[in-house]
Protein backbone atom coordinates (compact mmCIF):
# COMPACT_ATOMS: atom_id res chain seq x y z
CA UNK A 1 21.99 9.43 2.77
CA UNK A 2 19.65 7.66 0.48
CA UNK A 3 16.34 8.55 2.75
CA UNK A 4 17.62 12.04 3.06
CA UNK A 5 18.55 12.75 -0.94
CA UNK A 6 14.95 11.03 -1.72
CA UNK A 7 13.29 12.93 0.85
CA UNK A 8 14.58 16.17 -1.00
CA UNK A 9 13.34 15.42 -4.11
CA UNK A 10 9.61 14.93 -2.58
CA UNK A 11 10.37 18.70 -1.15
CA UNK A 12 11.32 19.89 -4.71
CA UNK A 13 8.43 18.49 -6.17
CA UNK A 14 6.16 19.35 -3.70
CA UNK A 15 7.17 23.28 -3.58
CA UNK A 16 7.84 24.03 -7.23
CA UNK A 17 4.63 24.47 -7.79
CA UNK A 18 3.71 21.20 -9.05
CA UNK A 19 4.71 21.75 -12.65
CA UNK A 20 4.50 18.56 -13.75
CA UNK A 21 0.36 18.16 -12.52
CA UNK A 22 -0.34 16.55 -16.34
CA UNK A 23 2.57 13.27 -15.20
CA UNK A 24 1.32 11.85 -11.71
CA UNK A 25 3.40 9.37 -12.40
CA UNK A 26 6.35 11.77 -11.85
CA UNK A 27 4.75 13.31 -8.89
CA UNK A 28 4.33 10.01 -6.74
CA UNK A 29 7.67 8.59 -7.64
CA UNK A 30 9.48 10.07 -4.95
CA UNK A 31 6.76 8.73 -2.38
CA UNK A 32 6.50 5.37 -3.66
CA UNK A 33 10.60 5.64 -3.25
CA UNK A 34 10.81 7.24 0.27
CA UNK A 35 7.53 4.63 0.99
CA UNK A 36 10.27 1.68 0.56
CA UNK A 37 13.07 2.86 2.18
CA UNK A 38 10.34 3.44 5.58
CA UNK A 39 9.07 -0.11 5.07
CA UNK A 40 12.07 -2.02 4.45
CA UNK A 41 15.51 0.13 5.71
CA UNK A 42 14.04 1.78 8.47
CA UNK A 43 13.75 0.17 12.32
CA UNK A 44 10.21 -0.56 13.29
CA UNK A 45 10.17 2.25 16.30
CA UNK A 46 11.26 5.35 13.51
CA UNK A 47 8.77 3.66 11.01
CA UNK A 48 5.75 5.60 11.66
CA UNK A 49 6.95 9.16 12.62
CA UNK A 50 8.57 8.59 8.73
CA UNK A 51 4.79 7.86 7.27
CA UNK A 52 4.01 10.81 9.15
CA UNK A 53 6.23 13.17 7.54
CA UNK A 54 5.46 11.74 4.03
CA UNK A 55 2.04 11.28 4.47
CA UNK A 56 2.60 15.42 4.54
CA UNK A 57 4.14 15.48 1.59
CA UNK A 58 1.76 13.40 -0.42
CA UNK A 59 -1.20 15.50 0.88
CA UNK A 60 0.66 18.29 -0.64
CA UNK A 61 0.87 16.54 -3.83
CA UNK A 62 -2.70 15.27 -4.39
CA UNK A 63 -4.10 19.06 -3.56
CA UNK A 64 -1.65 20.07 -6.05
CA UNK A 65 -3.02 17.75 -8.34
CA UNK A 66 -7.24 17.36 -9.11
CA UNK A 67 -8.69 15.13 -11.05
CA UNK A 68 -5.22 12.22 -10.73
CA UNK A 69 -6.63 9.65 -8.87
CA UNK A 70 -2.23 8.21 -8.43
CA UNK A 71 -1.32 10.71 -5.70
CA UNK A 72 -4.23 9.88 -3.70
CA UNK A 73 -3.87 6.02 -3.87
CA UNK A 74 -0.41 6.64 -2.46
CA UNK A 75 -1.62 9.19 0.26
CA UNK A 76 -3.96 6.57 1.06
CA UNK A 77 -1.04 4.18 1.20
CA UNK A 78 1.15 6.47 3.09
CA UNK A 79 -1.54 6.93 5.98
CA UNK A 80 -2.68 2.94 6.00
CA UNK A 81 0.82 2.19 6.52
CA UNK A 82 1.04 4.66 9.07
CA UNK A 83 -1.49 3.56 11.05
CA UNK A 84 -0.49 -0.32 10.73
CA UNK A 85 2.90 1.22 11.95
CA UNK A 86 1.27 3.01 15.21
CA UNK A 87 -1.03 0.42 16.30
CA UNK A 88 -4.16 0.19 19.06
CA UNK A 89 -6.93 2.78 18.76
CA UNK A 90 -4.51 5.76 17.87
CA UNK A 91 -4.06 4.37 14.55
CA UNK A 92 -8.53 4.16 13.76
CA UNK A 93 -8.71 8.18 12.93
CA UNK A 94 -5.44 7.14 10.15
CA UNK A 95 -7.44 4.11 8.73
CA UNK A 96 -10.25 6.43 8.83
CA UNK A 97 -7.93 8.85 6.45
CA UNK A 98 -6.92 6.09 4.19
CA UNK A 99 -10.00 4.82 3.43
CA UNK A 100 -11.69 8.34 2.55
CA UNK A 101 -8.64 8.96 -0.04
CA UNK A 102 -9.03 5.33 -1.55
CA UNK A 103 -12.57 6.12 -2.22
CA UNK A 104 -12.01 9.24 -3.65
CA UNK A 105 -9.53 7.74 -5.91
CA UNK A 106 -11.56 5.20 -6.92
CA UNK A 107 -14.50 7.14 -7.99
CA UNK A 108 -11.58 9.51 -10.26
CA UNK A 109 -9.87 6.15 -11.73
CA UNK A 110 -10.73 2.40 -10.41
CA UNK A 111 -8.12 1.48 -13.04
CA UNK A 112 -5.13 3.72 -11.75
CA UNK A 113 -2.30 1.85 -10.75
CA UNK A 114 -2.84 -1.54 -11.76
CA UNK A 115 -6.51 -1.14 -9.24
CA UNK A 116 -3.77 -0.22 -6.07
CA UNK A 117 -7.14 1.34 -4.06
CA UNK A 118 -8.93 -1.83 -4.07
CA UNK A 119 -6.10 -3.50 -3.10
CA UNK A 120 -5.23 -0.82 -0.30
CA UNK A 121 -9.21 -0.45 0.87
CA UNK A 122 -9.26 -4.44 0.55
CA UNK A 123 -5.85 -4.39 3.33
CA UNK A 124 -7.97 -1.83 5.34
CA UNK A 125 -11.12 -3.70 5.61
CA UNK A 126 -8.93 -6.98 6.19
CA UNK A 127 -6.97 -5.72 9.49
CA UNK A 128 -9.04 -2.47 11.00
CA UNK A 129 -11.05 -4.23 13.96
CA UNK A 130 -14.48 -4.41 13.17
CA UNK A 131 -17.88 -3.00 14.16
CA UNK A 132 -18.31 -1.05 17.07
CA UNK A 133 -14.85 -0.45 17.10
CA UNK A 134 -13.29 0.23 13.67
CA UNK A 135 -14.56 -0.56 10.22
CA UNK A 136 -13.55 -3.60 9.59
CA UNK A 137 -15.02 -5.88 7.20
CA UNK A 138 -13.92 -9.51 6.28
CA UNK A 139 -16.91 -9.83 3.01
CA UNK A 140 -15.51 -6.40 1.87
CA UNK A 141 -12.15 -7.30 2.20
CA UNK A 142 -12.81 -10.32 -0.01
CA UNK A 143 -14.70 -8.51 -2.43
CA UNK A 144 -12.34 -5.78 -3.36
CA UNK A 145 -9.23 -8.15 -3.51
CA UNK A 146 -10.91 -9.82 -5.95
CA UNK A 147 -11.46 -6.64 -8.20
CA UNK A 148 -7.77 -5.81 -7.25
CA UNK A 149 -6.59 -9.54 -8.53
CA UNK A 150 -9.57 -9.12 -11.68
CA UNK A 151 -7.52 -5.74 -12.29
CA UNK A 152 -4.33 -7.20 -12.13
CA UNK A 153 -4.12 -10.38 -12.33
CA UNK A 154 -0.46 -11.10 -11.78
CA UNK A 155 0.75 -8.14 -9.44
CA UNK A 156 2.37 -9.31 -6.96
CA UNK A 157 0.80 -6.82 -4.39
CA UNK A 158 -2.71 -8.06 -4.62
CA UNK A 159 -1.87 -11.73 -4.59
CA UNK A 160 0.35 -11.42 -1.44
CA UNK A 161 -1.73 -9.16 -0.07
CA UNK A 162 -4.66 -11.37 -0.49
CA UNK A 163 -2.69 -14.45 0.44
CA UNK A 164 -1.72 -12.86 3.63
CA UNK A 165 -5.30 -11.94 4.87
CA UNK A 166 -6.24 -15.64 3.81
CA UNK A 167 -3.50 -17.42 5.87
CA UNK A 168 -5.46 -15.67 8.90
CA UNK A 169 -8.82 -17.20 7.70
CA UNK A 170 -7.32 -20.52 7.83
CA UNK A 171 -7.59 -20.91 3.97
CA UNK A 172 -3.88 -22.06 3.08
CA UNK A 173 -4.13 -24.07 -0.54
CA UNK A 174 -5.63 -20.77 -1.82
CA UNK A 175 -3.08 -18.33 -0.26
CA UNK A 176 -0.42 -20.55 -1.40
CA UNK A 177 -1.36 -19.84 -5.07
CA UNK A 178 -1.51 -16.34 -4.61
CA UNK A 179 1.98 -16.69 -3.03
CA UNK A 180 3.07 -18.33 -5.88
CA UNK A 181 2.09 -16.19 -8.54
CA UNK A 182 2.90 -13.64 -6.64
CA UNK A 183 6.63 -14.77 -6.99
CA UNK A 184 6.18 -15.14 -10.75
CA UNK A 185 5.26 -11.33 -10.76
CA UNK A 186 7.29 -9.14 -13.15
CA UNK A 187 9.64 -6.54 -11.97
CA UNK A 188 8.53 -2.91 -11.51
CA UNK A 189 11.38 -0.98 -13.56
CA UNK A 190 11.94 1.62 -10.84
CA UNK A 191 10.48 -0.34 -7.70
CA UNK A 192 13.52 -2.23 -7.14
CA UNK A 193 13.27 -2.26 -3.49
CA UNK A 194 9.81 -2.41 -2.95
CA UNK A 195 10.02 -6.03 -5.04
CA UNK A 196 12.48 -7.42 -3.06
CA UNK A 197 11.26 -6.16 0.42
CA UNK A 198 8.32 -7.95 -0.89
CA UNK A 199 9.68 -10.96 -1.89
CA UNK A 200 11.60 -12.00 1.28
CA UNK A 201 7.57 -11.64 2.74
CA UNK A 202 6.30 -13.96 0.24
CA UNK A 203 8.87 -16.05 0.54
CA UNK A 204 8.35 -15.90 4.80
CA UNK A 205 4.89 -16.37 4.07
CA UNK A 206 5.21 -19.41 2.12
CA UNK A 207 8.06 -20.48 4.53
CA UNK A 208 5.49 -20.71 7.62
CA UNK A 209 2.95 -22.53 5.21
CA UNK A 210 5.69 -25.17 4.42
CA UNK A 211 6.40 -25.93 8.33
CA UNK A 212 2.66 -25.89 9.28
CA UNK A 213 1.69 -28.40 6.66
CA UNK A 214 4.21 -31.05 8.46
């Protein structure tokens, strides 16, 4: 019920016209909202056919709305998590996607959303396979989770994020800082579930640190 009434709301929004172009922060509500319910309510096999059908919806909104760099960060979220949901080779032409509305977004705002594209291009560079397949690119990677975490120095998006891709370069005493701060973050009044989806991966994260270190 609650994916279904949420998904409505992105279809209101989306078709009236976009009356409410001067408030992106209206406009990508409902995406950020139907975003969560994908990543954390929804079984893993129905997961990307649902980033599918709102990465739709969020194209609608950004064309809707020039010059707001917000509903392309979250298109560009929408199709990254899309592709991380399909997997192999099928999933390159989405990264592909991602990336090209990240930059775009960045070169409207670099400051929109608490610096979300870096962190978003940052997670692209981090797991897309590298040259001659993909785009992959650990030294970018690095660099724009740093402008993310310069940004935004207590979100807890960039420092798990950033944690995550350092557990898988072997750096551990770093990613466990991030981790923790990253549990010190402040609640995002209307991101409820997002936070605590979140969380219980931080707190995984930090779980598999603790039993390696014995």
């Amino acid at each position: 019920m609650m994916l279904r009434n949420t998904l409505l709301a992105i279809l209101l929004i989306a078709g009236a016209g976009l009356s409410h172009a001067g408030a992106p922060e209206d406009l990508i509500r409902p995406i950020q909202d139907q975003w969560a319910e994908i990543k954390y309510r929804l079984p893993a096999k129905q997961q990307a056919e649902g980033y599918g059908k709102l990465a739709a919806q969020a194209r609608r909104i950004a064309e809707g709305s020039p010059g707001s760099a917000e509903p392309l960060i979250w298109e560009g979220i929408v199709l990254s998590s899309q592709a991380g949901a399909k997997g192999g080779l099928g999933a390159l032409s989405l990264a592909k996607q991602a990336r090209q509305r990240l930059e775009e977004a960045l070169k409207v705002n670099d400051k929109a959303l608490s610096g979300s594209a870096y962190t978003s291009l940052a997670t692209l560079y981090a797991k897309v396979p590298g040259w001659p397949i993909g785009f992959g690119d650990d030294k970018r990677a690095d660099e724009y989770f740093k402008r993310a975490l310069a940004i935004n120095p207590g979100g807890i998006d960039p420092n798990f994020l950033y944690a995550e891709y350092l557990v898988e370069k072997d750096r551990h005493a770093e990613a466990r800082a991030l981790l923790e701060t990253a549990l010190k973050a402040p609640a995002r009044p209307g991101r409820e579930l997002a936070d605590s989806g979140r969380r219980l991966e931080i707190q995984g994260l930090l779980a598999k640190l603790n039993k390696e270190a014995r």
